[in-house]
C-alpha atoms as a PDB file:
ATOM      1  CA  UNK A   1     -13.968  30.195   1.190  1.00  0.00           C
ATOM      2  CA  UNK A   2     -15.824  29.753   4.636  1.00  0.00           C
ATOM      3  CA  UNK A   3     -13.968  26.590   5.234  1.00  0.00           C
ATOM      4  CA  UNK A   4     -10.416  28.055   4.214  1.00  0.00           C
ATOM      5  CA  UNK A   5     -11.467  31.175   6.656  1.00  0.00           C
ATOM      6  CA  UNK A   6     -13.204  29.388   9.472  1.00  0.00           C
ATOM      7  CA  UNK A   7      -9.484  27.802  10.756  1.00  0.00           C
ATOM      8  CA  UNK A   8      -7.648  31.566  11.185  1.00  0.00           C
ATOM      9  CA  UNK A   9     -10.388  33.266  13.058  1.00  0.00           C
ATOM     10  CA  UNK A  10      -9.947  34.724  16.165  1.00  0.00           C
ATOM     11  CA  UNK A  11     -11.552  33.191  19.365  1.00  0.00           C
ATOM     12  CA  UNK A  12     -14.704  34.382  19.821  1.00  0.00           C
ATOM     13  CA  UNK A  13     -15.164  35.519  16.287  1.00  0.00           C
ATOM     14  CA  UNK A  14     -17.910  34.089  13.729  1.00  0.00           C
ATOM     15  CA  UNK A  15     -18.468  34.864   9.861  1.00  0.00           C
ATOM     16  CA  UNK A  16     -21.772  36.024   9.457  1.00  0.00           C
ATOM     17  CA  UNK A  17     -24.313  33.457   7.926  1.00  0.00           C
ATOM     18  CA  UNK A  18     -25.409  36.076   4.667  1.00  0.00           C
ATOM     19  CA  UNK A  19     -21.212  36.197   3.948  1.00  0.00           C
ATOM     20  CA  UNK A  20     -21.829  32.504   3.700  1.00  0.00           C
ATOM     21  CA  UNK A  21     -24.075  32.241   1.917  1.00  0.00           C
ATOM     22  CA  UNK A  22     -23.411  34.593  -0.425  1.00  0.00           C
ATOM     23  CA  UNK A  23     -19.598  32.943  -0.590  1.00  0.00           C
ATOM     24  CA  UNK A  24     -21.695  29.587  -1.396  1.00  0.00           C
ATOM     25  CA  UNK A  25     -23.247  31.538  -4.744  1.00  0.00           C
ATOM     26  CA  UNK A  26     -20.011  32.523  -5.779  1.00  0.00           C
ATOM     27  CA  UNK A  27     -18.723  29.429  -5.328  1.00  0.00           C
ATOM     28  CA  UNK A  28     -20.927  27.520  -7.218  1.00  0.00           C
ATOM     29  CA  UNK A  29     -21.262  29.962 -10.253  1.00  0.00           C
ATOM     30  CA  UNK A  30     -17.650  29.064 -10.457  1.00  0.00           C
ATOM     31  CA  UNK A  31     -16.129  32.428  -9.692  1.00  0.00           C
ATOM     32  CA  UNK A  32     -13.241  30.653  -7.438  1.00  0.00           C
ATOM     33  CA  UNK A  33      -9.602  30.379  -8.571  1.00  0.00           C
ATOM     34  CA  UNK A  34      -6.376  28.834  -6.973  1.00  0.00           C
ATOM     35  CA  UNK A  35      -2.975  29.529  -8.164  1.00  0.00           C
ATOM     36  CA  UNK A  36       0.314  29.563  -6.833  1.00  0.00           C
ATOM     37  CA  UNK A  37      -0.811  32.753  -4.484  1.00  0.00           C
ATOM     38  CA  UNK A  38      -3.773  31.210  -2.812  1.00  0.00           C
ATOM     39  CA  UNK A  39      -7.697  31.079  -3.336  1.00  0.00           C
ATOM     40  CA  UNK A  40      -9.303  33.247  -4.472  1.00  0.00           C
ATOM     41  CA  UNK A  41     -13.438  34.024  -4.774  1.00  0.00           C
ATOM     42  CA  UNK A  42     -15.018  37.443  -6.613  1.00  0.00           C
ATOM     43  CA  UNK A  43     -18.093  38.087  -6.714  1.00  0.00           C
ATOM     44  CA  UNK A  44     -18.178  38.205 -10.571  1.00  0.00           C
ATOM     45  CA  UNK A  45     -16.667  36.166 -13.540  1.00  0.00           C
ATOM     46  CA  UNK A  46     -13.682  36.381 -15.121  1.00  0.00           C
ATOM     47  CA  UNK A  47      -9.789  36.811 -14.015  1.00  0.00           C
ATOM     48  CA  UNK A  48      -9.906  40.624 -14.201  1.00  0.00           C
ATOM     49  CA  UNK A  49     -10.204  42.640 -10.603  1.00  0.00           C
ATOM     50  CA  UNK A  50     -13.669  44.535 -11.052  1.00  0.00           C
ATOM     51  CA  UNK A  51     -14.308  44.587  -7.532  1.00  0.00           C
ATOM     52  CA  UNK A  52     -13.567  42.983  -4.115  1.00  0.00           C
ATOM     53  CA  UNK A  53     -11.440  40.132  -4.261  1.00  0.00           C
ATOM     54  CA  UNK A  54     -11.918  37.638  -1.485  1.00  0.00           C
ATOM     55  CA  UNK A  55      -8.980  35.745  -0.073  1.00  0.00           C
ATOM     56  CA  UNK A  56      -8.361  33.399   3.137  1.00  0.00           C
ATOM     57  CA  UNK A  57      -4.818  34.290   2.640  1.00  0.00           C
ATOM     58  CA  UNK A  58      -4.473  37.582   3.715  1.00  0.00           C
ATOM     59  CA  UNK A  59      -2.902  39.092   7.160  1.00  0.00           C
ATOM     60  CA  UNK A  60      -2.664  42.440   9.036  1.00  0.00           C
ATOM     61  CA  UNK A  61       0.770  42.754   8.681  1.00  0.00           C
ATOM     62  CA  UNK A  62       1.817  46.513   8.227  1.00  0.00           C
ATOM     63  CA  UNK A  63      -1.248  47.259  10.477  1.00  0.00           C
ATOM     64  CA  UNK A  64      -1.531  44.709  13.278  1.00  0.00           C
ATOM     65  CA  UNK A  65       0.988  42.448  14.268  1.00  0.00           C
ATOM     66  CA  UNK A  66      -0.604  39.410  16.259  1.00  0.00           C
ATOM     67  CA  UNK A  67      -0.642  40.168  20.193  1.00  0.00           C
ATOM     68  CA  UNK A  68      -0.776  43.760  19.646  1.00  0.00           C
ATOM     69  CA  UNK A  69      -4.229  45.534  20.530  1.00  0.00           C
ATOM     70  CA  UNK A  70      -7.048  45.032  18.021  1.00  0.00           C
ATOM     71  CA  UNK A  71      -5.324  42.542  15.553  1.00  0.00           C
ATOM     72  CA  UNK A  72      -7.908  39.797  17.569  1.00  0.00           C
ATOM     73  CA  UNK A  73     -11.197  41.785  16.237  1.00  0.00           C
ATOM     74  CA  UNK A  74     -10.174  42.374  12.828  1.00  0.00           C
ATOM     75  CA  UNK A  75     -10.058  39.869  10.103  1.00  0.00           C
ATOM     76  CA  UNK A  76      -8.840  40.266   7.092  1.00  0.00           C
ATOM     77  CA  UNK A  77     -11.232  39.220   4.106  1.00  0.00           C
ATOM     78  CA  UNK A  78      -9.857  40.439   1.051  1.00  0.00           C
ATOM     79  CA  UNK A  79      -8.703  43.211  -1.509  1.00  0.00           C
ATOM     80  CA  UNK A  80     -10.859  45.885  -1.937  1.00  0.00           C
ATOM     81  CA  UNK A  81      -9.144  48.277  -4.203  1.00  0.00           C
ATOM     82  CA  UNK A  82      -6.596  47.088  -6.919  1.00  0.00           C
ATOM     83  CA  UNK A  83      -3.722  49.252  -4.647  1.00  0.00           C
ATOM     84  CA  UNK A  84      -3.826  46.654  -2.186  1.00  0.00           C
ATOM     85  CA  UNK A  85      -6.763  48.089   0.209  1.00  0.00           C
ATOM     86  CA  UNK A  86      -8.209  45.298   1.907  1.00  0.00           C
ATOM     87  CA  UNK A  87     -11.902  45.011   3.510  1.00  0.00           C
ATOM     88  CA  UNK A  88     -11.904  43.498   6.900  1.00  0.00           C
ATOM     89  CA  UNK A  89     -14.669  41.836   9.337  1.00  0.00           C
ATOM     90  CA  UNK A  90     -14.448  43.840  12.670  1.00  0.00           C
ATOM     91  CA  UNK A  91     -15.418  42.602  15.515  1.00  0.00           C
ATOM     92  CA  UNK A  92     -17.040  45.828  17.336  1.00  0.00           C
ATOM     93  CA  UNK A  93     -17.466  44.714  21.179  1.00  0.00           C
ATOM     94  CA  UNK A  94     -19.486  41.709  19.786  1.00  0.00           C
ATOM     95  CA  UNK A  95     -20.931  43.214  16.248  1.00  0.00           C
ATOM     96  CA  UNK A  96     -19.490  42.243  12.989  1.00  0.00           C
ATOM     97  CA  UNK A  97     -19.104  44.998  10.694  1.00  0.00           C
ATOM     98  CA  UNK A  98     -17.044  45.491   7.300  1.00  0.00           C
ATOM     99  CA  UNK A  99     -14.507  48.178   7.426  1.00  0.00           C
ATOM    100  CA  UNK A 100     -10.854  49.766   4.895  1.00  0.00           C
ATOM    101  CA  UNK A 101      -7.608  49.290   5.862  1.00  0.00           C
ATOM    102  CA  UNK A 102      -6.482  51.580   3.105  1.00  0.00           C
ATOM    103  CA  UNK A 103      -2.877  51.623   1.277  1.00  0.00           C
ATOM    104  CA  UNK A 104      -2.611  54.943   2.064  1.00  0.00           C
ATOM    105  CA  UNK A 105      -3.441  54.713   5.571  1.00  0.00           C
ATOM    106  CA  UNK A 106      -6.957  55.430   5.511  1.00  0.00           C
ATOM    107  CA  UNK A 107      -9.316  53.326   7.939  1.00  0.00           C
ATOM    108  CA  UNK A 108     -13.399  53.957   7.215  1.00  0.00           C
ATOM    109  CA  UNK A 109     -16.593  52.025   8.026  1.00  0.00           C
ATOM    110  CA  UNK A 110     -17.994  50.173   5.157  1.00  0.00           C
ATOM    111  CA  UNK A 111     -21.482  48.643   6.169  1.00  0.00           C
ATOM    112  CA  UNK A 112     -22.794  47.672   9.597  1.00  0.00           C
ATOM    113  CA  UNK A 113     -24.005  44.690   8.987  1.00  0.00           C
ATOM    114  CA  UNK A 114     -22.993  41.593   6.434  1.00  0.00           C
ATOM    115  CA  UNK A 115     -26.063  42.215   4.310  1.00  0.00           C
ATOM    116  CA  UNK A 116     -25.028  45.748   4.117  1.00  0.00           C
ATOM    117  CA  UNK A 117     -21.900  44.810   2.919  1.00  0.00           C
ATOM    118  CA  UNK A 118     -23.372  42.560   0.242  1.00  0.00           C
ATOM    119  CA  UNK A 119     -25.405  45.557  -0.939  1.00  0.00           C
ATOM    120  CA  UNK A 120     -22.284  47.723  -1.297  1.00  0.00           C
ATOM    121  CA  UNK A 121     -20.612  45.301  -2.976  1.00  0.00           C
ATOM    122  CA  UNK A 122     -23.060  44.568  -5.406  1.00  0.00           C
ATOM    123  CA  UNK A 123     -23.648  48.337  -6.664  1.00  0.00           C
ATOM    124  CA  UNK A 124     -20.297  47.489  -9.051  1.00  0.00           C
ATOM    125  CA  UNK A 125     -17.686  49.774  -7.637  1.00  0.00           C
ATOM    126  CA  UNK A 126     -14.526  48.852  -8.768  1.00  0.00           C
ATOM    127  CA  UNK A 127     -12.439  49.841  -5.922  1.00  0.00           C
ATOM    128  CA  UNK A 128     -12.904  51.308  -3.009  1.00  0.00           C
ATOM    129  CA  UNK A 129      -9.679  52.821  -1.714  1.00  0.00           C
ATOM    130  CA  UNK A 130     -11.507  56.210  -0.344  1.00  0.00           C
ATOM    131  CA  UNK A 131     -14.353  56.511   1.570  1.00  0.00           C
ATOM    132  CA  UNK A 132     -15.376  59.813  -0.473  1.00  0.00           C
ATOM    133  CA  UNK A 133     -15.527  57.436  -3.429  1.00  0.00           C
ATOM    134  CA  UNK A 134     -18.614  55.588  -1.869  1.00  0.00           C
ATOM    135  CA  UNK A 135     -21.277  59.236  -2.287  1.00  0.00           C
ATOM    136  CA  UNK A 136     -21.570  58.664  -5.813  1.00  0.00           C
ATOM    137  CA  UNK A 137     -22.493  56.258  -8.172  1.00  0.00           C
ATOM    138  CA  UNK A 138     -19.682  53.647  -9.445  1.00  0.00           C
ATOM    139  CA  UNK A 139     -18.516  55.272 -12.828  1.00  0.00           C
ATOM    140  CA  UNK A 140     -16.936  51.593 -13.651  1.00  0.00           C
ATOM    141  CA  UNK A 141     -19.567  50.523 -16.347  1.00  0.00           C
ATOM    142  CA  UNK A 142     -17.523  46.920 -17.068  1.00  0.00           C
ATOM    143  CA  UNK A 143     -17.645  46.705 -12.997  1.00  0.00           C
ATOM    144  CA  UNK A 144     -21.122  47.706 -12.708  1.00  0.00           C
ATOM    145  CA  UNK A 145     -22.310  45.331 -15.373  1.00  0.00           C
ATOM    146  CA  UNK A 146     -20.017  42.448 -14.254  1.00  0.00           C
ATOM    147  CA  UNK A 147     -21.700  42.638 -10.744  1.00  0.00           C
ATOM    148  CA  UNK A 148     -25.683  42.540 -12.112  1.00  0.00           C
ATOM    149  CA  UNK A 149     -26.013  38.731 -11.398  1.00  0.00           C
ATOM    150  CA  UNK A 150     -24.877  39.429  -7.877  1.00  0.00           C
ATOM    151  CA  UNK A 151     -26.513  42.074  -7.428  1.00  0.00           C
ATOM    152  CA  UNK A 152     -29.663  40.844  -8.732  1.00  0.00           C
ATOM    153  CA  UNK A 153     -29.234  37.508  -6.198  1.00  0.00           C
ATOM    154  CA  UNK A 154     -28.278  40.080  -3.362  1.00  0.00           C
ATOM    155  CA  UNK A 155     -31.933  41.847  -3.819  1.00  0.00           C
ATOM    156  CA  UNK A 156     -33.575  38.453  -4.274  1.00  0.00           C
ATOM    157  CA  UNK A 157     -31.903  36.059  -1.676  1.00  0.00           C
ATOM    158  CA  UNK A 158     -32.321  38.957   1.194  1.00  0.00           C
ATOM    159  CA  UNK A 159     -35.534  41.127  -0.014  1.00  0.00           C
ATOM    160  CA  UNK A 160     -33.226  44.048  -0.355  1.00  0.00           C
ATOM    161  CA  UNK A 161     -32.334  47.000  -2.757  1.00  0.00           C
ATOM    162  CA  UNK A 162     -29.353  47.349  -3.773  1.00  0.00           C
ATOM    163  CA  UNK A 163     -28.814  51.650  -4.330  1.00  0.00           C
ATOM    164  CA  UNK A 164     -26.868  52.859  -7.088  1.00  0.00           C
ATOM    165  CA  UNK A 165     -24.517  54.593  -4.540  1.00  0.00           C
ATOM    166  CA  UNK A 166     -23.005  54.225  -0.533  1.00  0.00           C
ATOM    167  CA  UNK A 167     -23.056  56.436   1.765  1.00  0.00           C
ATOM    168  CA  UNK A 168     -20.598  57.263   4.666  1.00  0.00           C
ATOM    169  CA  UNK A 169     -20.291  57.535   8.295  1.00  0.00           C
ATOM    170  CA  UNK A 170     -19.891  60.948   9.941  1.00  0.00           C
ATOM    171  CA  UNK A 171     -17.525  60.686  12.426  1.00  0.00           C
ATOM    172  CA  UNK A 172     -16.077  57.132  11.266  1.00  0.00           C
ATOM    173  CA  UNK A 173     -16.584  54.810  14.816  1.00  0.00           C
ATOM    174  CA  UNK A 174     -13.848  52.684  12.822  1.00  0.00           C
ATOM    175  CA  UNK A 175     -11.274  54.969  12.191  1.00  0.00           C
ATOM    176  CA  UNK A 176     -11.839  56.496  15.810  1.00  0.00           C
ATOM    177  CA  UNK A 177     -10.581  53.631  16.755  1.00  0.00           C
ATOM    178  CA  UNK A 178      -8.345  52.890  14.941  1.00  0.00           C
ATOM    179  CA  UNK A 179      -7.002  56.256  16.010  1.00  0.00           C
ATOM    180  CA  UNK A 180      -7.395  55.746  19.439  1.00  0.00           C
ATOM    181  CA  UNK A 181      -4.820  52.182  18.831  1.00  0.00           C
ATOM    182  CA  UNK A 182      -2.316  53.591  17.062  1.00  0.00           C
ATOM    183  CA  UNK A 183      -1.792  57.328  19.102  1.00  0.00           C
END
């Protein structure tokens, strides 16, 4: 995945060593797929979207179109939501952080950090279209018990817990800006 990414990012823009790494695990517990769409890399096993579902292939188109403001310090790294939500690396004046580009328009803060982000994904939400979603525990119980290896390599490869449930950020610095772009 890192390699297939690495080629479309933005000058001056760097995936974060945990997304890596924890790309590498996937990788090698066989959880990658290629068809005629692309690659593809989850985070769990099987052909069924449970989760995120990583992607080098994906653009900003409908958001961003390249040259316009902000499409250089936001990369698109997958699906986030089976309705076609993706989760993006921004890059906030030099920090990476994981943020929605929602179907419906919505644009929220995920995690501040790439660890973060590995925590979230590993609590076993199966989508994550809403930001509202994120307050309570995943109610997904295929999802949450597809995503117990990862999770259980998130806690141990970065001395972390992974909670049973997100929380949110109150105002959203991502969708303030976001704002702020598109007014």
């Amino acid at each position: 995945m890192t390699g297939l990414l690495t080629p479309r990012l933005p000058a001056g823009i760097t995936l974060p060593e945990p997304l890596d790494r924890a790309w590498a695990w996937m990788e090698a517990q066989g959880f990658g797929l290629t068809n005629e769409h692309g690659y593809f890399l989850t985070p769990y096993p099987g052909d069924r979207q449970l989760g995120v579902v990583f992607s080098p292939g994906e653009s900003l188109s409908g958001w961003f179109e390249p040259g316009e403001p902000g499409h250089d310090d936001l990369v698109p790294l997958g699906e986030i939501a089976g309705d076609g939500s993706w989760c993006l690396l921004w890059n906030d004046a030099g920090t990476a952080r994981f943020v929605v580009l929602g179907s419906d328009g919505e644009a929220f803060l995920l995690a501040d950090s790439a660890i973060d982000f590995l925590r979230l994904i590993a609590i076993g939400y199966n989508g994550i279209p809403y930001a509202d979603l994120l307050t309570e525990p995943s109610e997904d119980e295929e999802s949450v018990a597809a995503l117990a290896p990862f999770r259980a390599w998130v806690e141990a490869e970065f001395g972390v817990e992974v909670p049973d449930h997100w929380h949110t950020a109150d105002p959203d610095p991502f969708d303030t800006w976001i704002s702020a772009l598109k007014d």
